[in-house]
C-alpha atoms as a PDB file:
ATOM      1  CA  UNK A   1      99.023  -2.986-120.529  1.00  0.00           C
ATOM      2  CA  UNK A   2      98.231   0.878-119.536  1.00  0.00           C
ATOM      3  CA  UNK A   3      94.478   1.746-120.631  1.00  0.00           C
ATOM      4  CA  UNK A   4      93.009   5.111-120.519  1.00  0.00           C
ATOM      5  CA  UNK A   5      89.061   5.158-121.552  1.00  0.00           C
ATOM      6  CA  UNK A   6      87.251   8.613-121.523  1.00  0.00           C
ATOM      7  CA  UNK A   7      83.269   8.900-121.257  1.00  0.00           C
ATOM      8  CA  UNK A   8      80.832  11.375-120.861  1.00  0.00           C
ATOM      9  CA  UNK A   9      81.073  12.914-123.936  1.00  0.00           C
ATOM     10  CA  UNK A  10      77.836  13.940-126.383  1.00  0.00           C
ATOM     11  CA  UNK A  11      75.740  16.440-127.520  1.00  0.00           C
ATOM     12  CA  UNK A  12      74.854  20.450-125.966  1.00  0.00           C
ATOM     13  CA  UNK A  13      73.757  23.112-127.073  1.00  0.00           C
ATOM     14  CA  UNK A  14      75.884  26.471-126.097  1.00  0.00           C
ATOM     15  CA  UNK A  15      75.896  27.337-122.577  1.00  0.00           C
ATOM     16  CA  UNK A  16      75.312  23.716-121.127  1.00  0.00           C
ATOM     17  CA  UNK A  17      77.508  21.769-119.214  1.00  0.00           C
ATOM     18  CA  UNK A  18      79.390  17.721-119.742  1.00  0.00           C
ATOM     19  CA  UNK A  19      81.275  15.746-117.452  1.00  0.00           C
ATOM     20  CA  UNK A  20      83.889  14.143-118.750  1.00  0.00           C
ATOM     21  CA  UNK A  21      85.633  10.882-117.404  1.00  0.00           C
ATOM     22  CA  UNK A  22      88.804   8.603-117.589  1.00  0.00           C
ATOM     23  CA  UNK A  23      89.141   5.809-116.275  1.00  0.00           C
ATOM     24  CA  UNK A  24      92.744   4.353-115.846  1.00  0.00           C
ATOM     25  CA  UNK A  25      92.969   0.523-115.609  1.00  0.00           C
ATOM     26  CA  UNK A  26      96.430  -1.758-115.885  1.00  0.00           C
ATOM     27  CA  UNK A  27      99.562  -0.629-114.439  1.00  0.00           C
ATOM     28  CA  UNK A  28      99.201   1.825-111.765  1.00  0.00           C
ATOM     29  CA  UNK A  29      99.289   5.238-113.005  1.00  0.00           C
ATOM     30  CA  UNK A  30      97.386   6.815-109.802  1.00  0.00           C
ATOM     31  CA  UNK A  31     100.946   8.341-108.776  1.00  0.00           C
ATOM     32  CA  UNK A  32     101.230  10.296-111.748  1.00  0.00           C
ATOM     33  CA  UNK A  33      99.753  13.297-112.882  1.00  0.00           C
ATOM     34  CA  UNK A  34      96.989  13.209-116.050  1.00  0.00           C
ATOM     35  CA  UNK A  35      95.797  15.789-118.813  1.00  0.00           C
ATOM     36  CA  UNK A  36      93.511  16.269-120.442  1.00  0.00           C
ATOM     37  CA  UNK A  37      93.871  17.654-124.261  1.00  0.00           C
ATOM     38  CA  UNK A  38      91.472  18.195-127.261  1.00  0.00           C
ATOM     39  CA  UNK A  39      91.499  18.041-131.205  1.00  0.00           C
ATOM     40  CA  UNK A  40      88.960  19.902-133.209  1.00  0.00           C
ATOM     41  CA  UNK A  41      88.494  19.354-136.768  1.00  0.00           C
ATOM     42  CA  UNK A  42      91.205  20.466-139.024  1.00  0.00           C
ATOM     43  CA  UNK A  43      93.274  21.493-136.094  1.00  0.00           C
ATOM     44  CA  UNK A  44      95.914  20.364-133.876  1.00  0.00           C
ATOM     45  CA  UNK A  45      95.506  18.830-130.490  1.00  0.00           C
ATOM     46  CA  UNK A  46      95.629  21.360-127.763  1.00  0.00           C
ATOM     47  CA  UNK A  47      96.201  21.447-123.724  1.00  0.00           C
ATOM     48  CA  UNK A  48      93.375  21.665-122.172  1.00  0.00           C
ATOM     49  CA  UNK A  49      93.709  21.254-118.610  1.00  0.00           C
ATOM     50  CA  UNK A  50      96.448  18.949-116.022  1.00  0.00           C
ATOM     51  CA  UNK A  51      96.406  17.660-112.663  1.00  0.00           C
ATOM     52  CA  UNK A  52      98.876  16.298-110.355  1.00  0.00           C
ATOM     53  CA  UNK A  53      99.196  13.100-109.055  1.00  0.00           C
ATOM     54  CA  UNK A  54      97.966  13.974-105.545  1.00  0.00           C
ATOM     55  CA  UNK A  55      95.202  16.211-107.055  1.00  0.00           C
ATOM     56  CA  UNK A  56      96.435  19.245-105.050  1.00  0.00           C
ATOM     57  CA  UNK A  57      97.579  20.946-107.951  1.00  0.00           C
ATOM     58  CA  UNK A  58      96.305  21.954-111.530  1.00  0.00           C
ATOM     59  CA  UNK A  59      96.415  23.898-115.142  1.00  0.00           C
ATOM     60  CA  UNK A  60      94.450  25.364-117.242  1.00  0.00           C
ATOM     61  CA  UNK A  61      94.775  26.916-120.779  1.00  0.00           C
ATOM     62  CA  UNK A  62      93.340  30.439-120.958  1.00  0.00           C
ATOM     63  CA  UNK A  63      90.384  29.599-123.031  1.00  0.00           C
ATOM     64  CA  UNK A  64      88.609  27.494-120.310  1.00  0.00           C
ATOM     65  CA  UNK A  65      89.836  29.308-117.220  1.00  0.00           C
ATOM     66  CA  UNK A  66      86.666  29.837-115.446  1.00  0.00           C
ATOM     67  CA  UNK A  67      84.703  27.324-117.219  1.00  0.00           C
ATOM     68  CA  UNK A  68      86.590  23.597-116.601  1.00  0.00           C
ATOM     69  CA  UNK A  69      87.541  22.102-113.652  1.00  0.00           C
ATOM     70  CA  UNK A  70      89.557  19.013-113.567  1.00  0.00           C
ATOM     71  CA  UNK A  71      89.696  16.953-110.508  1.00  0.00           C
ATOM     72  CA  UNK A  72      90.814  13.222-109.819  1.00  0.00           C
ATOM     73  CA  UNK A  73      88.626  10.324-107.843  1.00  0.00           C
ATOM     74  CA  UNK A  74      89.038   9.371-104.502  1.00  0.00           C
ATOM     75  CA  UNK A  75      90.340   6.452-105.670  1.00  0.00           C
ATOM     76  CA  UNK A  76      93.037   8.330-108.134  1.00  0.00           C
ATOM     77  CA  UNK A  77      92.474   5.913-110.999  1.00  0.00           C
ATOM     78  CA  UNK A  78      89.733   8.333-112.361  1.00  0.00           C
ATOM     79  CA  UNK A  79      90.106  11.725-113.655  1.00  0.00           C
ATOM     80  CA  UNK A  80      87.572  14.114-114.796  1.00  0.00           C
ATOM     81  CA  UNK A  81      86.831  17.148-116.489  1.00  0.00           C
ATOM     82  CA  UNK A  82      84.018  19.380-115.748  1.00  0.00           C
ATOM     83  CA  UNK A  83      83.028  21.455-118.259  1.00  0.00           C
ATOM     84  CA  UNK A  84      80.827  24.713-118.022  1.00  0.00           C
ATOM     85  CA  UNK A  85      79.397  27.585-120.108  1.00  0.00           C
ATOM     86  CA  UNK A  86      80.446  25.367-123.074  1.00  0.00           C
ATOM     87  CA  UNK A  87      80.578  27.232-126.229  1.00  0.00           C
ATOM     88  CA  UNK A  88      80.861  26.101-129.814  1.00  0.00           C
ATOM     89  CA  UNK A  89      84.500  26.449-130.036  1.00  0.00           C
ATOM     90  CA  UNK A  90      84.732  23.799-127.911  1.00  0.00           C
ATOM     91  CA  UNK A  91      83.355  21.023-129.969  1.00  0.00           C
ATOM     92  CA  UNK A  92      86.461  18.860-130.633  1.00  0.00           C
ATOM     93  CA  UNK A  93      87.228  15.236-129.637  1.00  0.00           C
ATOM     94  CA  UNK A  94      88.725  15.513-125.934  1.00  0.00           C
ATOM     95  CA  UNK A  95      91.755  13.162-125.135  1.00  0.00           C
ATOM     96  CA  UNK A  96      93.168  12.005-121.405  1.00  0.00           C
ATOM     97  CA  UNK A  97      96.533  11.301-121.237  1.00  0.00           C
ATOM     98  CA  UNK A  98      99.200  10.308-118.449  1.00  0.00           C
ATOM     99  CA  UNK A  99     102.772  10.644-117.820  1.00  0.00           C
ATOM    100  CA  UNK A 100     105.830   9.833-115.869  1.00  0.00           C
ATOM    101  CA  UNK A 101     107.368  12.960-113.705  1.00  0.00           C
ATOM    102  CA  UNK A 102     105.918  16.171-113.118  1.00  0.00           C
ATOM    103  CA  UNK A 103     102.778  17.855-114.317  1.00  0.00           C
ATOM    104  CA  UNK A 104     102.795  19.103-117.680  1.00  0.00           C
ATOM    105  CA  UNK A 105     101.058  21.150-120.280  1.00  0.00           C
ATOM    106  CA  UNK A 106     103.184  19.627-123.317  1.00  0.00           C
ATOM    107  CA  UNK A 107     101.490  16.648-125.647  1.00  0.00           C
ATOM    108  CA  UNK A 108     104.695  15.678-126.128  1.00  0.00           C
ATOM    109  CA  UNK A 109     105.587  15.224-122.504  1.00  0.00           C
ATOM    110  CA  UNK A 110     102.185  12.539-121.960  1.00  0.00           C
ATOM    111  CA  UNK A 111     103.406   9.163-122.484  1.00  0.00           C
ATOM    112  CA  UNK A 112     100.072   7.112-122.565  1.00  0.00           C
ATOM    113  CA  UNK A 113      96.876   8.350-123.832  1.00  0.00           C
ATOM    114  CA  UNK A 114      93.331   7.767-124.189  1.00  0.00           C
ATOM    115  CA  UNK A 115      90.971   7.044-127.681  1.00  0.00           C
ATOM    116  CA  UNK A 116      89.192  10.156-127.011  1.00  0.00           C
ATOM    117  CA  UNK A 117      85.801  11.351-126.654  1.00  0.00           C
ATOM    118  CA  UNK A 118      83.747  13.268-128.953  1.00  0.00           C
ATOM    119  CA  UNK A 119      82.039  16.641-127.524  1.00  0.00           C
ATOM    120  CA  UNK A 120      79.909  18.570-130.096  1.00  0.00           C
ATOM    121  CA  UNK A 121      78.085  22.167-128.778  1.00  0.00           C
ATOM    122  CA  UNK A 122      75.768  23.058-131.202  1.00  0.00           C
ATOM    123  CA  UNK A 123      74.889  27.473-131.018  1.00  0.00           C
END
């Protein structure tokens, strides 16, 4: 059984920084590439950022260009998401998610997914 188990979320207040982590356990997923989405309240879940397999590549959405970086482990079974200059539009529960073929920016595309963690930035 595929787990995905995201940490590091919390409390901020505007203009602070989080770390975000998943942690893959189970079948092997370090060969394929992981995303990271989020849901805020009343909202759909959005793309947030993606990374390939090999880490050598990535994707952002326009609204945290700049500000996120995601990056994978030296291991590969971790991913993370750093996030910067966080604002309050950003509060929303934050979801990682893997899939099977290339790197994508579509939910639809991510077959195995995370319970999400919740990240609140209080102005």
């Amino acid at each position: 059984q595929v787990q995905l188990v995201e940490s590091g979320g919390g409390l901020v207040q505007a203009g602070g920084s989080l770390r975000l982590s998943c942690a893959v356990s189970g079948r092997a997923l370090s060969a394929y590439p992981m995303g990271w989405f989020r849901q805020a309240p009343g909202k759909g879940r959005e793309f947030v950022a993606a990374i390939t397999w090999r880490g050598g590549g990535t994707s952002y959405a326009d609204f945290v260009k700049g500000r996120f970086t995601i990056s994978r482990g030296a291991a590969q079974n971790t991913v993370y998401l750093q996030m910067n200059s966080l604002k309050p539009e950003d509060t929303a529960v934050y979801f990682c998610a893997a899939r099977l073929g290339g790197m994508s920016n579509s939910e639809a595309a991510y077959k195995y997914w995370g319970q999400g963690t919740q990240v609140t930035v209080s102005s």
